[in-house]
PDB file of N, CA and C in Angstrom:
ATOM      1  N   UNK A   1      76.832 121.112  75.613  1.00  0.00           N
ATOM      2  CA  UNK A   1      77.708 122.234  75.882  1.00  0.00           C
ATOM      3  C   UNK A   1      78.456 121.964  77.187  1.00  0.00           C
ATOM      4  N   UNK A   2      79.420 122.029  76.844  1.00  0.00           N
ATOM      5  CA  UNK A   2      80.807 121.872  78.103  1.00  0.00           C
ATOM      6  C   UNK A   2      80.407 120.692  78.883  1.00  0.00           C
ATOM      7  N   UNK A   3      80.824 119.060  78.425  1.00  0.00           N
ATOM      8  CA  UNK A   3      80.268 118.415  78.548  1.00  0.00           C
ATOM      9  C   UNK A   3      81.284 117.597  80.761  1.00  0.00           C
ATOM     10  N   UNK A   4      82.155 118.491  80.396  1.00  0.00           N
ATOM     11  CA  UNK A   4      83.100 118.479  81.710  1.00  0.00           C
ATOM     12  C   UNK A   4      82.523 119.150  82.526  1.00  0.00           C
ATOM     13  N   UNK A   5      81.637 120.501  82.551  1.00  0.00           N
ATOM     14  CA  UNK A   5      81.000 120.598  83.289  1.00  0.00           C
ATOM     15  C   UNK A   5      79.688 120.526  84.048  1.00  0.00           C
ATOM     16  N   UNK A   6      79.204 119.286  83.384  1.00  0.00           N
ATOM     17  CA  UNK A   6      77.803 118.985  83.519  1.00  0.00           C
ATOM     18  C   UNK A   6      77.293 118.788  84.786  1.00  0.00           C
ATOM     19  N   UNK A   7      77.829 118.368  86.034  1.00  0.00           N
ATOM     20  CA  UNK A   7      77.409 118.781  87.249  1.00  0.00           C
ATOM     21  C   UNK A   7      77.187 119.894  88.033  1.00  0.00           C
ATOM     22  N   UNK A   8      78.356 120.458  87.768  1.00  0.00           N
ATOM     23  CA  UNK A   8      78.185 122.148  88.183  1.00  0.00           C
ATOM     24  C   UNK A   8      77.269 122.650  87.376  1.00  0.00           C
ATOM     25  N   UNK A   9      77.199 122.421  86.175  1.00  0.00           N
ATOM     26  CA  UNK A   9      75.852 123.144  85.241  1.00  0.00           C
ATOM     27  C   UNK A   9      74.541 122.630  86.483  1.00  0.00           C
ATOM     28  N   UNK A  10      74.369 121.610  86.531  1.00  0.00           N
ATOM     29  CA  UNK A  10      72.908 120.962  86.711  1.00  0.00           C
ATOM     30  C   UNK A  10      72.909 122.075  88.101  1.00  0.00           C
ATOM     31  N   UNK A  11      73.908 122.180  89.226  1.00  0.00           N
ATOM     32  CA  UNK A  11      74.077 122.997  90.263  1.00  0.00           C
ATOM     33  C   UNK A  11      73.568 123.804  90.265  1.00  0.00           C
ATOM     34  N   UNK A  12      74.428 124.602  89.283  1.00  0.00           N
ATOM     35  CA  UNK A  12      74.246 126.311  89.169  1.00  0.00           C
ATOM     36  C   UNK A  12      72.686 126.669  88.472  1.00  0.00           C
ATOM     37  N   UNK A  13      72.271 125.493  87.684  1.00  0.00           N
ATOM     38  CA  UNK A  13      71.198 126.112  87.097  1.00  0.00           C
ATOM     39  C   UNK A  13      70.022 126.084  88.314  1.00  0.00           C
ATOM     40  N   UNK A  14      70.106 125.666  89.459  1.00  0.00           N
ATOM     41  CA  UNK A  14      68.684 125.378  90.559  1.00  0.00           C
ATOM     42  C   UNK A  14      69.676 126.658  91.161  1.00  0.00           C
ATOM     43  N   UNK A  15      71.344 126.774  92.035  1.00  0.00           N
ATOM     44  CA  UNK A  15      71.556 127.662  92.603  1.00  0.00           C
ATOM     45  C   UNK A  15      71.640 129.533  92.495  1.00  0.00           C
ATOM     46  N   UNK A  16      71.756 129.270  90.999  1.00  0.00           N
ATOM     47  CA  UNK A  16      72.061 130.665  90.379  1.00  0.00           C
ATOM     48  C   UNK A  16      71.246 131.348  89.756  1.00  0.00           C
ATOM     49  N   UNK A  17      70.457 132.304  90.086  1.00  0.00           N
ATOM     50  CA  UNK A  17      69.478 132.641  89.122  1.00  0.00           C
ATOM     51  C   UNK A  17      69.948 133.188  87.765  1.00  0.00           C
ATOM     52  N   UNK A  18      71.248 134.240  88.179  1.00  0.00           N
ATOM     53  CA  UNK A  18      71.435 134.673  86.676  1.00  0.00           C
ATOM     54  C   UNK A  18      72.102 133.707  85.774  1.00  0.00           C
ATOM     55  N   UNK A  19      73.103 132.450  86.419  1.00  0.00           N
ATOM     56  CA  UNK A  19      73.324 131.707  85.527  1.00  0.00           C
ATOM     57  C   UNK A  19      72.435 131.115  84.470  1.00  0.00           C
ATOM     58  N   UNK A  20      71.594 130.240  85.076  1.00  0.00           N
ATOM     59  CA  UNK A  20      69.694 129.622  84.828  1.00  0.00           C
ATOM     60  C   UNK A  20      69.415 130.488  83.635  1.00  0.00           C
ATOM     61  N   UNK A  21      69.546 131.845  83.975  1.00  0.00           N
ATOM     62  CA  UNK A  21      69.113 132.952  82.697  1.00  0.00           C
ATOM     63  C   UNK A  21      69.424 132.552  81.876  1.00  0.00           C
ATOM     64  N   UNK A  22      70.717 132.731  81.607  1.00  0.00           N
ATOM     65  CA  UNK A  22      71.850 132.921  80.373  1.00  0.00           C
ATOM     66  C   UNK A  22      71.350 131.380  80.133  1.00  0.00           C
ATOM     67  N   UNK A  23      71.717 130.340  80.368  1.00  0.00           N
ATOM     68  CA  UNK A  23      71.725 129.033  80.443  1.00  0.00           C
ATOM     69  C   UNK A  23      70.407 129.083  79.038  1.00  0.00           C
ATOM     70  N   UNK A  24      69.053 129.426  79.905  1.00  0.00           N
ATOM     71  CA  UNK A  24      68.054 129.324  79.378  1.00  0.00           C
ATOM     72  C   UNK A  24      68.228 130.211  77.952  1.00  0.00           C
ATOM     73  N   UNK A  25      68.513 130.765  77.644  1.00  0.00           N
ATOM     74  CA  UNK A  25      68.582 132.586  76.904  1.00  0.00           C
ATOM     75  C   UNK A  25      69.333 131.734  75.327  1.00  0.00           C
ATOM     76  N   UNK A  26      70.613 131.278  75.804  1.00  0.00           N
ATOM     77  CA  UNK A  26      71.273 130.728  75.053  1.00  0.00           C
ATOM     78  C   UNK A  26      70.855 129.112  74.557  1.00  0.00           C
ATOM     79  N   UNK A  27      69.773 128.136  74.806  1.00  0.00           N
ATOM     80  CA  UNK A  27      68.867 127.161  74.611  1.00  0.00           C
ATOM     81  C   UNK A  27      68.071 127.435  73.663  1.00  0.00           C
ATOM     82  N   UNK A  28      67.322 128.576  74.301  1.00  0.00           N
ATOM     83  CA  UNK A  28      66.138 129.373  73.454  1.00  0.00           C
ATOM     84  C   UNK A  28      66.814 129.878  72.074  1.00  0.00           C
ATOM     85  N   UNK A  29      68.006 130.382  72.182  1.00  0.00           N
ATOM     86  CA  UNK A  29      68.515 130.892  70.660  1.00  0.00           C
ATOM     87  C   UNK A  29      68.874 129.788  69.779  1.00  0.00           C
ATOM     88  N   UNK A  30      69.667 128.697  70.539  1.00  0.00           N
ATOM     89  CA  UNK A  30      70.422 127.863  69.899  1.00  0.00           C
ATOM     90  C   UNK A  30      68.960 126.808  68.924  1.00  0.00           C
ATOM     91  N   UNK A  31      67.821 127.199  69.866  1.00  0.00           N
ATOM     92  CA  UNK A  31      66.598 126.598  68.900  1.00  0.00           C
ATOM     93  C   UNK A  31      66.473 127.036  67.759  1.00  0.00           C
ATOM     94  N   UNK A  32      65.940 128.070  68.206  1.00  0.00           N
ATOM     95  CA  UNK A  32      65.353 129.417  67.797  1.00  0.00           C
ATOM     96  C   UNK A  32      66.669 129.729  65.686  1.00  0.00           C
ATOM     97  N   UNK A  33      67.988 129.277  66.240  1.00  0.00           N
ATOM     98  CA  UNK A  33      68.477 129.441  64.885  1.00  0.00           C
ATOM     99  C   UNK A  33      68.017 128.294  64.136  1.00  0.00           C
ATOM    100  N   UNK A  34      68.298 127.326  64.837  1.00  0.00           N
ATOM    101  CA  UNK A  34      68.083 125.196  64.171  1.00  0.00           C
ATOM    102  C   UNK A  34      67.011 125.595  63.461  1.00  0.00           C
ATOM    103  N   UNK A  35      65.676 126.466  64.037  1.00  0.00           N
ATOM    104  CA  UNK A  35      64.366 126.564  63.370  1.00  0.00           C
ATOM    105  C   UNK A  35      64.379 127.723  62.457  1.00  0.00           C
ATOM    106  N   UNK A  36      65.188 128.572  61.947  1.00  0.00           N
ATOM    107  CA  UNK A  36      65.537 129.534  61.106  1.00  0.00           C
ATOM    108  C   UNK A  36      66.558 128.460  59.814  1.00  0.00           C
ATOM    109  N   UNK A  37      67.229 127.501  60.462  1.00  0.00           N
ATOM    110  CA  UNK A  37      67.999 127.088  59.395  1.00  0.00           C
ATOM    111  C   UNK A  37      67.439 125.956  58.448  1.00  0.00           C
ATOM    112  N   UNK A  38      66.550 125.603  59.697  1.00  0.00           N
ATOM    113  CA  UNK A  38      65.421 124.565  58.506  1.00  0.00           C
ATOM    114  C   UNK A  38      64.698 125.081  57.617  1.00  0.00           C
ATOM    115  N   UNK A  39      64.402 125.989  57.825  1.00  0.00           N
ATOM    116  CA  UNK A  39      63.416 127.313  57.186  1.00  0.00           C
ATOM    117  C   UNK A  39      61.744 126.872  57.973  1.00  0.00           C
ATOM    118  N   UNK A  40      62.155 126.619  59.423  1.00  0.00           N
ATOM    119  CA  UNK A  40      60.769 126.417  59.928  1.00  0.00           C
ATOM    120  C   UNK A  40      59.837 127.833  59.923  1.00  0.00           C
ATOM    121  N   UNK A  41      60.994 128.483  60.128  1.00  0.00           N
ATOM    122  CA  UNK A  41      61.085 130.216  60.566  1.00  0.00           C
ATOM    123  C   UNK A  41      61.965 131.294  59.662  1.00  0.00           C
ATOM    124  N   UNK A  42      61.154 131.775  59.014  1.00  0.00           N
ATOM    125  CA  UNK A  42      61.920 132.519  57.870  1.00  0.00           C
ATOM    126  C   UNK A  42      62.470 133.891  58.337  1.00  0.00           C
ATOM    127  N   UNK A  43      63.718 133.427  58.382  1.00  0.00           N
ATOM    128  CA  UNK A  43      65.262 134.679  58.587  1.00  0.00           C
ATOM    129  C   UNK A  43      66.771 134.614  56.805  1.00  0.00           C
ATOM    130  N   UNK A  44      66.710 135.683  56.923  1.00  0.00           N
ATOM    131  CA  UNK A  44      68.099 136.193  56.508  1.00  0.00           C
ATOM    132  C   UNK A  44      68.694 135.181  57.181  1.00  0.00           C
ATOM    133  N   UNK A  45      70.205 135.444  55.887  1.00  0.00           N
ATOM    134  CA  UNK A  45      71.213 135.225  56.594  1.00  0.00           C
ATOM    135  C   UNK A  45      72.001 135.908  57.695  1.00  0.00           C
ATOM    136  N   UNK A  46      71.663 137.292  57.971  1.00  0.00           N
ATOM    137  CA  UNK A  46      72.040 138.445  58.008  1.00  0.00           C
ATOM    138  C   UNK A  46      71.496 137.741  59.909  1.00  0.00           C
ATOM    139  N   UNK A  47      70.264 137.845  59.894  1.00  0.00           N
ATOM    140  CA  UNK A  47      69.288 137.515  60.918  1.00  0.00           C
ATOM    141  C   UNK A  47      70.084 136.123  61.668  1.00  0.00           C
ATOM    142  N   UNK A  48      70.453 135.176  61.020  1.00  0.00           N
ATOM    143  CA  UNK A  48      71.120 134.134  61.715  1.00  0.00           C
ATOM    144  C   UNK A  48      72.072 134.067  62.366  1.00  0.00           C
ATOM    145  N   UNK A  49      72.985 134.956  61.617  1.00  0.00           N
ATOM    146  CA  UNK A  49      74.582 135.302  61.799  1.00  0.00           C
ATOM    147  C   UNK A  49      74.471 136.066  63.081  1.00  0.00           C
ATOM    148  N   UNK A  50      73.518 137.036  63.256  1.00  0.00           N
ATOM    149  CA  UNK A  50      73.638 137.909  64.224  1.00  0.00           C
ATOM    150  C   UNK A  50      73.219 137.019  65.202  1.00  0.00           C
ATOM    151  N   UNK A  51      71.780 136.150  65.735  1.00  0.00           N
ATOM    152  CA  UNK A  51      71.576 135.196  66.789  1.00  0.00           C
ATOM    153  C   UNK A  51      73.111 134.651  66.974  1.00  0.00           C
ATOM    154  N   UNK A  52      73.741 134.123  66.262  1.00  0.00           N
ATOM    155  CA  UNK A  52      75.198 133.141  66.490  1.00  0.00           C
ATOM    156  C   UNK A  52      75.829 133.655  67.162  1.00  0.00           C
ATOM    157  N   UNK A  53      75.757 135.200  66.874  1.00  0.00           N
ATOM    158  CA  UNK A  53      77.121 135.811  67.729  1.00  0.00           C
ATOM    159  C   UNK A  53      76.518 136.037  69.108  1.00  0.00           C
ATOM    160  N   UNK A  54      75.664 136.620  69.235  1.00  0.00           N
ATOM    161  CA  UNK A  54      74.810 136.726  70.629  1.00  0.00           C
ATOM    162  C   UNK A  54      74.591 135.364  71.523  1.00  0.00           C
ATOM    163  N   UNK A  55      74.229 134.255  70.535  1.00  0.00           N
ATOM    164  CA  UNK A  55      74.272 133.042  71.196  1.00  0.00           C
ATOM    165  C   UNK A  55      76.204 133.000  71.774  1.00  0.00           C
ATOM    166  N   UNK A  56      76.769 133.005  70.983  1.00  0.00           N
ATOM    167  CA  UNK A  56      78.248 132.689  70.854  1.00  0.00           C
ATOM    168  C   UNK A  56      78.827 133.610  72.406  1.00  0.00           C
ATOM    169  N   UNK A  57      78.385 134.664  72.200  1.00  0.00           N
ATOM    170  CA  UNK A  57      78.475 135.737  73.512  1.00  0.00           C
ATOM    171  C   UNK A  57      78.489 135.492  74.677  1.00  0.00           C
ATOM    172  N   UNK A  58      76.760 134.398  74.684  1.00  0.00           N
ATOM    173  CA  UNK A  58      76.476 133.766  75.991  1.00  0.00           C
ATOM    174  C   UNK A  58      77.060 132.820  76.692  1.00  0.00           C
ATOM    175  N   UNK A  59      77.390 132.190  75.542  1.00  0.00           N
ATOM    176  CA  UNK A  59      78.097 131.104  75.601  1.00  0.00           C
ATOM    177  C   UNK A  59      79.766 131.384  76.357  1.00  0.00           C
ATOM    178  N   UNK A  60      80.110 132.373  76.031  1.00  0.00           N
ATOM    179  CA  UNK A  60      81.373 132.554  76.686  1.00  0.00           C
ATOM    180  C   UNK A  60      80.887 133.424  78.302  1.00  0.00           C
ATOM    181  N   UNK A  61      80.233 133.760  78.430  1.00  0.00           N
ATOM    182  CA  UNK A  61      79.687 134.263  79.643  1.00  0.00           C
ATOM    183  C   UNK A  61      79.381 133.143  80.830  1.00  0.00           C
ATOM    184  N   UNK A  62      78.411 132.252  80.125  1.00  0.00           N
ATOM    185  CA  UNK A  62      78.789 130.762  80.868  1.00  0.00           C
ATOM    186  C   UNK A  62      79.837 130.241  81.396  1.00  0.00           C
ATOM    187  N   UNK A  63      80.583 130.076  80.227  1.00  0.00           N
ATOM    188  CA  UNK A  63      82.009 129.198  80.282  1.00  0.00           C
ATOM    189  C   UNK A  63      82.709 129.965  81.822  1.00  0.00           C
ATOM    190  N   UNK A  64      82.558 131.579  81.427  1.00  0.00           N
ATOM    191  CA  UNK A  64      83.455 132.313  82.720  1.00  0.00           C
ATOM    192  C   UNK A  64      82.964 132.324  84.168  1.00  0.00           C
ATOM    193  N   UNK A  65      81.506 132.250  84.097  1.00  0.00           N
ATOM    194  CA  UNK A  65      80.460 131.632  85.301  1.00  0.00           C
ATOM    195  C   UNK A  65      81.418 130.331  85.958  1.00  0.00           C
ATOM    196  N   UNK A  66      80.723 129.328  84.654  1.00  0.00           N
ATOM    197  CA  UNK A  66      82.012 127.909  84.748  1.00  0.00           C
ATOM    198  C   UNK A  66      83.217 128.055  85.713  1.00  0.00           C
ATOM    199  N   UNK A  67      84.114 128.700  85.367  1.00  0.00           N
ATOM    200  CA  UNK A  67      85.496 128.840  85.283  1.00  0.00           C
ATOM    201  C   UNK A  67      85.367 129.374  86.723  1.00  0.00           C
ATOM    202  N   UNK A  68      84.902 130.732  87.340  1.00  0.00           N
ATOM    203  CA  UNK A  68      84.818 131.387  88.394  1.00  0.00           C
ATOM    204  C   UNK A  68      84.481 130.592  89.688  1.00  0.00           C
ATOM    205  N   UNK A  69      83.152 129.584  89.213  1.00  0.00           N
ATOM    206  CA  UNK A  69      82.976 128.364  90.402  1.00  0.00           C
ATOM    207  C   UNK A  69      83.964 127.682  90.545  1.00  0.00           C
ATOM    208  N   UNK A  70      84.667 126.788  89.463  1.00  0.00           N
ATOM    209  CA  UNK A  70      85.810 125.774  89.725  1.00  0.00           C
ATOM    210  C   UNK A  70      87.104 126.460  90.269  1.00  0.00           C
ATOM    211  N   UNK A  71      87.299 127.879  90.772  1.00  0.00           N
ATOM    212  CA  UNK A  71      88.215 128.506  90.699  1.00  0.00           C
ATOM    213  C   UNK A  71      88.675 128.248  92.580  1.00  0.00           C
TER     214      UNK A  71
END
């Protein structure tokens, strides 16, 4: 994920606590579906779709974290 900002990531994740959060939050989901889509972990489709968007959410919350440091 945002492979341009991989230093500032490594940064922010020791400097920032709430970044680190999200960081972590959105890891944990992005598993958390991989293991719903294998059927390690039995979900709906309904159940997946919704992690995506919440993952998808975080994911832009980052990016603006991102964006706000390089600013």
């Amino acid at each position: 994920m945002f492979p341009e900002y991989r230093d500032l990531i490594s940064r922010l994740k020791t400097e920032d606590q709430h970044f680190a959060k999200l960081f972590d939050l959105h890891n944990e989901l992005d598993q958390q579906i991989k293991n719903m889509e294998a059927r390690i972990i039995s979900a709906s489709a309904a159940e997946i779709e919704n992690l995506k968007k919440e993952k998808l959410k975080l994911k832009d919350q980052l990016y603006g974290l991102l964006k706000a440091h390089t600013s």
